[in-house]
Protein backbone atom coordinates (compact mmCIF):
# COMPACT_ATOMS: atom_id res chain seq x y z
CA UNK A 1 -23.11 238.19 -31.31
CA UNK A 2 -19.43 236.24 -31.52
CA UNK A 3 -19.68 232.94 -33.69
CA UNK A 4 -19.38 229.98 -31.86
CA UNK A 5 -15.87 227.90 -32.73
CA UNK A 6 -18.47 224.55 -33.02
CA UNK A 7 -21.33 223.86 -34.71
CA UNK A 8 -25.33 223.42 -32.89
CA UNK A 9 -24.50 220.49 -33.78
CA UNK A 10 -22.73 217.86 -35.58
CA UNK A 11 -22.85 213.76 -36.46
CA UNK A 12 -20.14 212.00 -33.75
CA UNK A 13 -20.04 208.64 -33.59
CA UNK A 14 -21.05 206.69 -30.50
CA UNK A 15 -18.12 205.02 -28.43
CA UNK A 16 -19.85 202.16 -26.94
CA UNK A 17 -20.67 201.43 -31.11
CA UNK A 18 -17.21 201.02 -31.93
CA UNK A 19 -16.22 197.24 -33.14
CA UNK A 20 -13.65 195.88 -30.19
CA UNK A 21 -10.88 194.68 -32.16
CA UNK A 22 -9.93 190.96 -31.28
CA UNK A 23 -7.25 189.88 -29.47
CA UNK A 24 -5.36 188.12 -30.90
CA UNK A 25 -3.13 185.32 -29.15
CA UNK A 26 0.48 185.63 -29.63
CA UNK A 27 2.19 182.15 -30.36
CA UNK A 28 5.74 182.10 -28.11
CA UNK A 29 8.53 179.97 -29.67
CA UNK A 30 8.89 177.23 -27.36
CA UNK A 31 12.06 178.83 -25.09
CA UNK A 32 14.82 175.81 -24.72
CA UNK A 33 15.89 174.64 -21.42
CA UNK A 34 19.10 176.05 -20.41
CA UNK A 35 19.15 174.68 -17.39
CA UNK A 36 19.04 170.98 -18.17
CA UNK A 37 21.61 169.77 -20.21
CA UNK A 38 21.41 167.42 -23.43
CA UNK A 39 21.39 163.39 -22.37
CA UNK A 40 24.43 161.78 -23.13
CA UNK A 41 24.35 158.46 -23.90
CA UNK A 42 27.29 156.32 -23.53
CA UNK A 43 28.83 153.90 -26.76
CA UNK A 44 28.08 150.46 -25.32
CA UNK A 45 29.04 148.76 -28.37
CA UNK A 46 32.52 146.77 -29.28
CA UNK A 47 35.21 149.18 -29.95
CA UNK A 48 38.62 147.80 -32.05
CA UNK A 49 41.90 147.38 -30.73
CA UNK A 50 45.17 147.53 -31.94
CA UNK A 51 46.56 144.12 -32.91
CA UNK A 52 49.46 143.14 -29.81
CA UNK A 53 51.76 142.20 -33.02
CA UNK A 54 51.85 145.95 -34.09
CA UNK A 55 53.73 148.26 -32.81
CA UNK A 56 53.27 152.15 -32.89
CA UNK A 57 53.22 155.25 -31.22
CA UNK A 58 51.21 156.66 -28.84
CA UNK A 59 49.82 159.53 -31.52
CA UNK A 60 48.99 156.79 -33.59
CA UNK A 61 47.09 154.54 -30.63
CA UNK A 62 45.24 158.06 -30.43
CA UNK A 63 43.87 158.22 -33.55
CA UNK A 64 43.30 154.91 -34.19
CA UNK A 65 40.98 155.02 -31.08
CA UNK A 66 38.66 157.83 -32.58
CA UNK A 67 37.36 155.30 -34.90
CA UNK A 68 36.98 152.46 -32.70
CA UNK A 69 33.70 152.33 -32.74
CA UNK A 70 32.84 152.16 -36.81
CA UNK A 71 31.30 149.02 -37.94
CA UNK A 72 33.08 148.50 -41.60
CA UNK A 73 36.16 149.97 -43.47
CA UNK A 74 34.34 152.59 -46.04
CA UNK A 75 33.33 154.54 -43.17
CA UNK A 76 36.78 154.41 -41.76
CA UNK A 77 38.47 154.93 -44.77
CA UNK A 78 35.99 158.56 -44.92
CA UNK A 79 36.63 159.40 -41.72
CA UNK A 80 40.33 159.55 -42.15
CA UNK A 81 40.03 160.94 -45.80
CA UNK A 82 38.02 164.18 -43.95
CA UNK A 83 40.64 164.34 -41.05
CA UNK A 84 43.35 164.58 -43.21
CA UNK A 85 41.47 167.63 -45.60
CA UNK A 86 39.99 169.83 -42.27
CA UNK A 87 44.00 169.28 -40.59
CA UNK A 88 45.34 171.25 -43.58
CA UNK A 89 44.56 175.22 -43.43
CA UNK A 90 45.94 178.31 -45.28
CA UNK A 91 46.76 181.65 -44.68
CA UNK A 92 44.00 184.01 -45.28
CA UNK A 93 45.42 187.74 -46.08
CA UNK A 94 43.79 190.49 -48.09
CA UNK A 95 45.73 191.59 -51.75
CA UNK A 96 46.21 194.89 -50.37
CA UNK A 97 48.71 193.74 -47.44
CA UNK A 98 50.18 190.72 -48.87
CA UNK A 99 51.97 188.47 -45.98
CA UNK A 100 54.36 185.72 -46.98
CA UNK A 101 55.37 183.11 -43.96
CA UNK A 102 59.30 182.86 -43.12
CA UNK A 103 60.30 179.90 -45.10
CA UNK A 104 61.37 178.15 -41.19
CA UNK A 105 57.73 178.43 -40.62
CA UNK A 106 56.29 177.07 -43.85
CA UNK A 107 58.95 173.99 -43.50
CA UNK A 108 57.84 173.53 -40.10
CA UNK A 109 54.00 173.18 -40.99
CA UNK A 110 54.97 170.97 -44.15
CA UNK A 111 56.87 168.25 -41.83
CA UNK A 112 53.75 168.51 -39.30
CA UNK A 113 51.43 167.46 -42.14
CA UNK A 114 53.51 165.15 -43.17
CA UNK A 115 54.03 163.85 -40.41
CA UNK A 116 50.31 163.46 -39.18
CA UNK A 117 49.17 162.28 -42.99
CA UNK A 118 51.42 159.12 -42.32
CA UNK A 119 50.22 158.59 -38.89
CA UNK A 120 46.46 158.91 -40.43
CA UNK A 121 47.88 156.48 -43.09
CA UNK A 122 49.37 153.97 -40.55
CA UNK A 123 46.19 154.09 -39.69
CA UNK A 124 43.68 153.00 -42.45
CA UNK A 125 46.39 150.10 -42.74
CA UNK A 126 45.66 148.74 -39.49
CA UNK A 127 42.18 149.11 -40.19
CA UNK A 128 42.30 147.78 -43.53
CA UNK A 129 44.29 144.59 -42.14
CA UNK A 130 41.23 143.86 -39.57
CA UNK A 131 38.81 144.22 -41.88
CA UNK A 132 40.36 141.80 -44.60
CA UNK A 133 40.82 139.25 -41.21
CA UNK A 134 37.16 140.07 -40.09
CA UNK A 135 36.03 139.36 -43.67
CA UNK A 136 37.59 135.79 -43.84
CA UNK A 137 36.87 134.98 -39.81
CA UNK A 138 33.02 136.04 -40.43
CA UNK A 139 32.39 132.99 -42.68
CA UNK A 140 34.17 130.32 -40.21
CA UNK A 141 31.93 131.75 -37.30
CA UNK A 142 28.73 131.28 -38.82
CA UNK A 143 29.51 127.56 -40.00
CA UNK A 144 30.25 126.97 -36.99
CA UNK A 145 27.12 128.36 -35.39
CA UNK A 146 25.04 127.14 -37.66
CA UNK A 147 26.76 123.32 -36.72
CA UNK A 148 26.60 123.98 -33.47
CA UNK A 149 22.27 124.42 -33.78
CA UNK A 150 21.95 121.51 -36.02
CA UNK A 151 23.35 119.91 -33.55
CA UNK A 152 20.94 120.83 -30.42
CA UNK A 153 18.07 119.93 -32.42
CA UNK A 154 14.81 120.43 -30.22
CA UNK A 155 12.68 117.49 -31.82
CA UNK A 156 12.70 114.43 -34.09
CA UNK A 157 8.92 113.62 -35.26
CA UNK A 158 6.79 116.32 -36.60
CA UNK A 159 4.96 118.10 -33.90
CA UNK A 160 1.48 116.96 -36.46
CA UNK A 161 2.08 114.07 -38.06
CA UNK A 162 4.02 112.31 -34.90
CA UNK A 163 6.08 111.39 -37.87
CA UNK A 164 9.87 111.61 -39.15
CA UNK A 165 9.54 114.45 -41.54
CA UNK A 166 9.55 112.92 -44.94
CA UNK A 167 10.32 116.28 -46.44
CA UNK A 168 12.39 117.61 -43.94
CA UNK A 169 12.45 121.55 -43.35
CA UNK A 170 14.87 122.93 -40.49
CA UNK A 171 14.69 126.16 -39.07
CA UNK A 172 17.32 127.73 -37.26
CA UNK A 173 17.06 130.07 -34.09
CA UNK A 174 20.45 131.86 -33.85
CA UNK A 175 19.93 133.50 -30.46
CA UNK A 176 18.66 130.02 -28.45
CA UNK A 177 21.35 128.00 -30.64
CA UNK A 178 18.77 125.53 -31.39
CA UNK A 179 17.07 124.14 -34.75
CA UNK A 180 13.33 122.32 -35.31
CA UNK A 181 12.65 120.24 -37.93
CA UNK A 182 8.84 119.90 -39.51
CA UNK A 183 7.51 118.03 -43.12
CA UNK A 184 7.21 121.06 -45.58
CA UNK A 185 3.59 119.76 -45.89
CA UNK A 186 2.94 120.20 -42.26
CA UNK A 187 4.55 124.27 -42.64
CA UNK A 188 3.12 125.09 -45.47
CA UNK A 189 -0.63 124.47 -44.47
CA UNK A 190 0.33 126.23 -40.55
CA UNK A 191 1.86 129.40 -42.46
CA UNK A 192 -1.88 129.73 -44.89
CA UNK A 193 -3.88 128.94 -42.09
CA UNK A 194 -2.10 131.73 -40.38
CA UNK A 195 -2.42 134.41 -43.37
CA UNK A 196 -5.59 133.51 -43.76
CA UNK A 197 -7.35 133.51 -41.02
CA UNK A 198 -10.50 135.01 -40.66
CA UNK A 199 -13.74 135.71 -38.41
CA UNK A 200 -17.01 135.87 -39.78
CA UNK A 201 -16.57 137.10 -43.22
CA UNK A 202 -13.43 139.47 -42.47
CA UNK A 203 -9.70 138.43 -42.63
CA UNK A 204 -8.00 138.97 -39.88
CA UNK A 205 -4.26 137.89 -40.67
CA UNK A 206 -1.50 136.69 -38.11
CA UNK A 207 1.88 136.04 -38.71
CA UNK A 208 3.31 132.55 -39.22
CA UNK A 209 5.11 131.57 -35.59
CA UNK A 210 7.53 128.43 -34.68
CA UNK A 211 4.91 125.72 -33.98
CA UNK A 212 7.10 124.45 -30.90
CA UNK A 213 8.36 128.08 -29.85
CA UNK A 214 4.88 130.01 -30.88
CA UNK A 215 7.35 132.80 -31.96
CA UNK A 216 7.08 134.56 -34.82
CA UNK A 217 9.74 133.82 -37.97
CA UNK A 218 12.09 136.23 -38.50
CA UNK A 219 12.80 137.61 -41.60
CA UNK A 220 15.55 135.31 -42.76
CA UNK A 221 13.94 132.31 -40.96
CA UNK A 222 10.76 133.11 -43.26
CA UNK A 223 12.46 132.67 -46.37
CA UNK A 224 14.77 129.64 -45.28
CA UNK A 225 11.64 127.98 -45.02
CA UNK A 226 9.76 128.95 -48.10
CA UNK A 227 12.77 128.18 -50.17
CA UNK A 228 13.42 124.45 -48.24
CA UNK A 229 9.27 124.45 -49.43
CA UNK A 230 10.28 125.20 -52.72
CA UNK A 231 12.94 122.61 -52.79
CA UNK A 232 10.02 120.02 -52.41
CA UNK A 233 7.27 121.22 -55.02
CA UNK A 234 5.21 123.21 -52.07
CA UNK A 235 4.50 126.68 -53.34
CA UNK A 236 2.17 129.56 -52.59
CA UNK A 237 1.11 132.65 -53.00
CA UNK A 238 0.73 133.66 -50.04
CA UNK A 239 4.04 132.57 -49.10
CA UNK A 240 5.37 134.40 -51.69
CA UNK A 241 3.69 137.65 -51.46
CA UNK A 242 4.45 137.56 -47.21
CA UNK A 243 8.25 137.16 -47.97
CA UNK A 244 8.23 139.31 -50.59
CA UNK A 245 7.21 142.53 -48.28
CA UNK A 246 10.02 141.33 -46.04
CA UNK A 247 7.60 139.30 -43.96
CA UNK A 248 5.61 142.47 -42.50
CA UNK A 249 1.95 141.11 -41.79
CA UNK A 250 0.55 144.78 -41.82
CA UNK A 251 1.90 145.28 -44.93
CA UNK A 252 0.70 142.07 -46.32
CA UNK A 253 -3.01 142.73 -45.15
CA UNK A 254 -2.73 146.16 -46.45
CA UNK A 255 -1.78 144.77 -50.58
CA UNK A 256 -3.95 141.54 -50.36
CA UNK A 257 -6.94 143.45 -48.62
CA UNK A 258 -9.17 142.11 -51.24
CA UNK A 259 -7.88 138.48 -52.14
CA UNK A 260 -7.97 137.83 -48.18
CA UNK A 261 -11.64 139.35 -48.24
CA UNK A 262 -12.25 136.74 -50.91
CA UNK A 263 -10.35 134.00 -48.85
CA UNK A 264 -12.71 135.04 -45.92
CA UNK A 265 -16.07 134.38 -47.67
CA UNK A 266 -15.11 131.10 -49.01
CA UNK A 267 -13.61 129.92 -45.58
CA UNK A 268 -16.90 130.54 -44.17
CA UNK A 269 -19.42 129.01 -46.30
CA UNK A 270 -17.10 126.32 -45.76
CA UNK A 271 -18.29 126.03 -42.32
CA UNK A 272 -21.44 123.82 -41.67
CA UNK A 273 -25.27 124.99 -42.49
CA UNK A 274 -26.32 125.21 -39.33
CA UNK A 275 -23.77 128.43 -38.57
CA UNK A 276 -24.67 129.88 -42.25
CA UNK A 277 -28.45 129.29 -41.35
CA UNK A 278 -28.37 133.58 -40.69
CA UNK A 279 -26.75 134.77 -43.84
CA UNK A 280 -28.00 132.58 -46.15
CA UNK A 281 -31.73 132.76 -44.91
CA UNK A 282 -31.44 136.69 -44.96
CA UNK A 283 -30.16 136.57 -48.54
CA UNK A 284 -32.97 134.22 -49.35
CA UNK A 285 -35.57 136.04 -47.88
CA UNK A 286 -34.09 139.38 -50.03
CA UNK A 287 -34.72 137.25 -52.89
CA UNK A 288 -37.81 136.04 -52.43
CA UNK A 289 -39.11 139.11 -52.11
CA UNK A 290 -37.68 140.67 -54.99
CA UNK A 291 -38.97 137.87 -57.02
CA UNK A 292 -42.56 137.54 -55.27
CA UNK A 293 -42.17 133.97 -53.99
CA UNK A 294 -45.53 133.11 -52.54
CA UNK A 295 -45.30 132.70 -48.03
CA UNK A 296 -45.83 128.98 -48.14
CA UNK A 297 -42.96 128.26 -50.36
CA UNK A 298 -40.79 130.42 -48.78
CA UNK A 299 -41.57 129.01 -45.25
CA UNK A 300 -41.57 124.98 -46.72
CA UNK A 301 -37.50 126.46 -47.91
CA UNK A 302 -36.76 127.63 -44.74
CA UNK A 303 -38.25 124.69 -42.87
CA UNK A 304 -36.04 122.03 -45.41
CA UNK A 305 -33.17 124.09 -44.56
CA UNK A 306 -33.87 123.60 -40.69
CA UNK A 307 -34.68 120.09 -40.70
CA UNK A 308 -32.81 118.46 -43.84
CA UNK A 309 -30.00 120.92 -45.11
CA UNK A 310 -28.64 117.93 -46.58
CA UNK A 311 -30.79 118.79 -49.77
CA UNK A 312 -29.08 119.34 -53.32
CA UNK A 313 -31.63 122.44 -53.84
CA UNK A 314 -30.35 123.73 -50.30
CA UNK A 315 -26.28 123.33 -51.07
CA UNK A 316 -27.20 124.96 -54.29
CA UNK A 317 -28.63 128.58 -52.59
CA UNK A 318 -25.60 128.20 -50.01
CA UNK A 319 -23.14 128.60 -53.38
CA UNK A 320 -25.06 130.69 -54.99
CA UNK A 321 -25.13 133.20 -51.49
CA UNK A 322 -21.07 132.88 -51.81
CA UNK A 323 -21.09 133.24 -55.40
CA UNK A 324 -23.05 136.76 -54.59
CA UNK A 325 -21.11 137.51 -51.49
CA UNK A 326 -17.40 137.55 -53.79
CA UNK A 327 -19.08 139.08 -56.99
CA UNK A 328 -19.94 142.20 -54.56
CA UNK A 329 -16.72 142.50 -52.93
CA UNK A 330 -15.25 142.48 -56.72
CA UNK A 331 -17.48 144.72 -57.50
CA UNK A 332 -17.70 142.86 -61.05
CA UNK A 333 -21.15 144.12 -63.05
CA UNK A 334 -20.84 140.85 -65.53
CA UNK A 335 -20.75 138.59 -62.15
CA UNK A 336 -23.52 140.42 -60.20
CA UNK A 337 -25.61 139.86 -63.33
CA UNK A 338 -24.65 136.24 -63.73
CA UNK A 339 -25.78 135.64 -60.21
CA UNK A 340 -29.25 137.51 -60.60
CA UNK A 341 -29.75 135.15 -64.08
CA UNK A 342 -28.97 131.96 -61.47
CA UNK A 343 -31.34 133.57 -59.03
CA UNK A 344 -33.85 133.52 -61.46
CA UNK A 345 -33.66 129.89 -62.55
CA UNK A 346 -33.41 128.28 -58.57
CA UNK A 347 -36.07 130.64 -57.35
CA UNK A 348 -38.09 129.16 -60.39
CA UNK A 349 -37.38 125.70 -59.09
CA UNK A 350 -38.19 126.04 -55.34
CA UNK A 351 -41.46 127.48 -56.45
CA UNK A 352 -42.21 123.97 -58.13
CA UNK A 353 -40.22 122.04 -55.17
CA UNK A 354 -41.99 123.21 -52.67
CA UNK A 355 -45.60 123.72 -54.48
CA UNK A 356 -47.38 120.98 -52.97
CA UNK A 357 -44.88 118.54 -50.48
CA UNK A 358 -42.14 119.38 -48.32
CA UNK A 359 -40.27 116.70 -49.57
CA UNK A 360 -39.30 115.75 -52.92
């Protein structure tokens, strides 16, 4: 009997057990758009002109109308620098085959250098002339813009006070050609009511705007005004610190996130009982129960608070509520503790108020 090539039988392994192997998704580089050319966007800026005094060629007129449209002389004076190094250029030859130009040819290339260096040179002195005229003329115009605002002066009396400002501040708006004039009193209060204000317990800042205009101050308008404040013995720290980050109000809530959290909780205990009447009942009620204070004295506080929050015992739990409110935003242990020894000592005290009478 002829062996078999294969075994009886042997150990395969099952197709339908074989792992599928993932798929993985192929990531295509975005393909550019042939098709639709870049955007070009036109120069609609000033461009400079040759002075009608000067006369010069038309090569130079070229040139000098490549850099029309730069705003001061450095840049100007680098441009040309670079034109003049990429116009030069050398031969490039290997040192096995040597080539030296006819001497007709290397005189021709030296007097077209030359020649182009001086036009490049004629002009950075043009440029350097307007410049020198622009930097003397710039001073004259803004005199005489500034004049010509003072002059259309929008009001007389304080918007506030109805009064001439005894401490006069002017602010100037540039693009209207106008000025207003307000007491440095009457700005300085408007701008910290601004920074600072708040609802509820939480700051919610605003920038300081033209009382008459309700637009915001610019950056240079901003710190005309806090140094006219200066000027008169009004300063602040919030004036300060909003000029000082280049009068950004984001930026200014973002660095004085806790002092204007502060600001906030004192603003609103502030306000009158009857609006604190939730916060400062919750806080009591906290209390209270921490401490065991008996029902009826804790219902005789609450009722005094309703009817006559005029009480000395009930303006002292409304600061000491604050005082608790800003030692937990600080996040101070030695504060937090001095307000639970306070605690102590007033609960102790509206347990004897309120023992026996309402009213004491």
């Amino acid at each position: 009997m002829e062996a078999t090539s294969m075994p009886s039988f042997s150990i395969g392994i099952k197709t339908r057990n074989k792992k599928k192997s993932k798929s993985k998704s192929k990531k295509y580089a975005p393909v550019l758009n042939l098709l639709q050319p870049d955007v070009f966007k036109i120069y609609s800026g000033h461009r400079w002109k040759i002075p009608e005094g000067i006369q010069v060629s038309n090569s130079v007129k070229s040139k000098f109308s490549m850099l029309a449209t730069l705003q001061n002389f450095k840049e100007v004076r680098e441009k040309i620098t670079e034109n003049i190094k990429n116009m030069k250029f050398n031969f490039y030859y290997s040192t096995e085959t040597p080539w030296k130009a006819p001497q007709s040819v290397i005189s021709h290339i030296t007097s077209y250098y030359a020649k182009q260096e001086n036009e490049w040179n004629k002009v950075r002195a043009i440029y350097f002339r307007i410049f020198k005229l622009r930097k003397l003329i710039l001073p004259l115009i803004f005199n005489w813009q500034v004049r010509k605002c003072l002059k259309n002066c929008k009001n007389i009396e304080d918007p506030v006070t109805l009064e001439v400002p005894k401490n006069p501040v002017i602010i100037i708006d540039f693009i209207k050609r106008m000025s207003f004039v307000y007491d440095a009193n009457t700005l300085k209060k408007t701008i910290e009511n601004r920074l600072l204000l708040s609802d509820y317990m939480f700051p919610e800042p605003r920038a300081p705007v033209n009382l008459l205009t309700n637009e915001p101050f610019t950056l240079g308008q901003f710190i005309s005004v806090v140094e006219q404040c200066k000027k008169y013995g009004y300063v602040s720290w919030l004036m300060d610190g909003y000029k000082g980050l280049n009068a950004d109000i984001q930026l200014f809530s973002f660095h004085n996130k806790q002092k204007l959290k502060i600001e906030a909780i004192k603003t609103f205990f502030k306000r009158d009982p009857v609006y604190l009447r939730e916060v400062v009942i919750d806080y009591f009620n906290l209390e209270a129960d921490n401490y065991d204070l008996p029902i009826l004295q804790k219902h005789r506080f609450i009722n005094t608070y309703d009817t006559n929050p005029d009480r000395l015992i009930i303006h002292k739990w409304i600061g000491l509520t604050r005082e608790y409110y800003i030692a937990k935003e600080l996040n101070e242990p030695k504060l937090l503790m001095g307000v639970s020894d306070k605690i102590e000592d007033i609960l102790n005290v509206i347990y004897k108020q309120f023992m026996f009478t309402f009213e004491r």
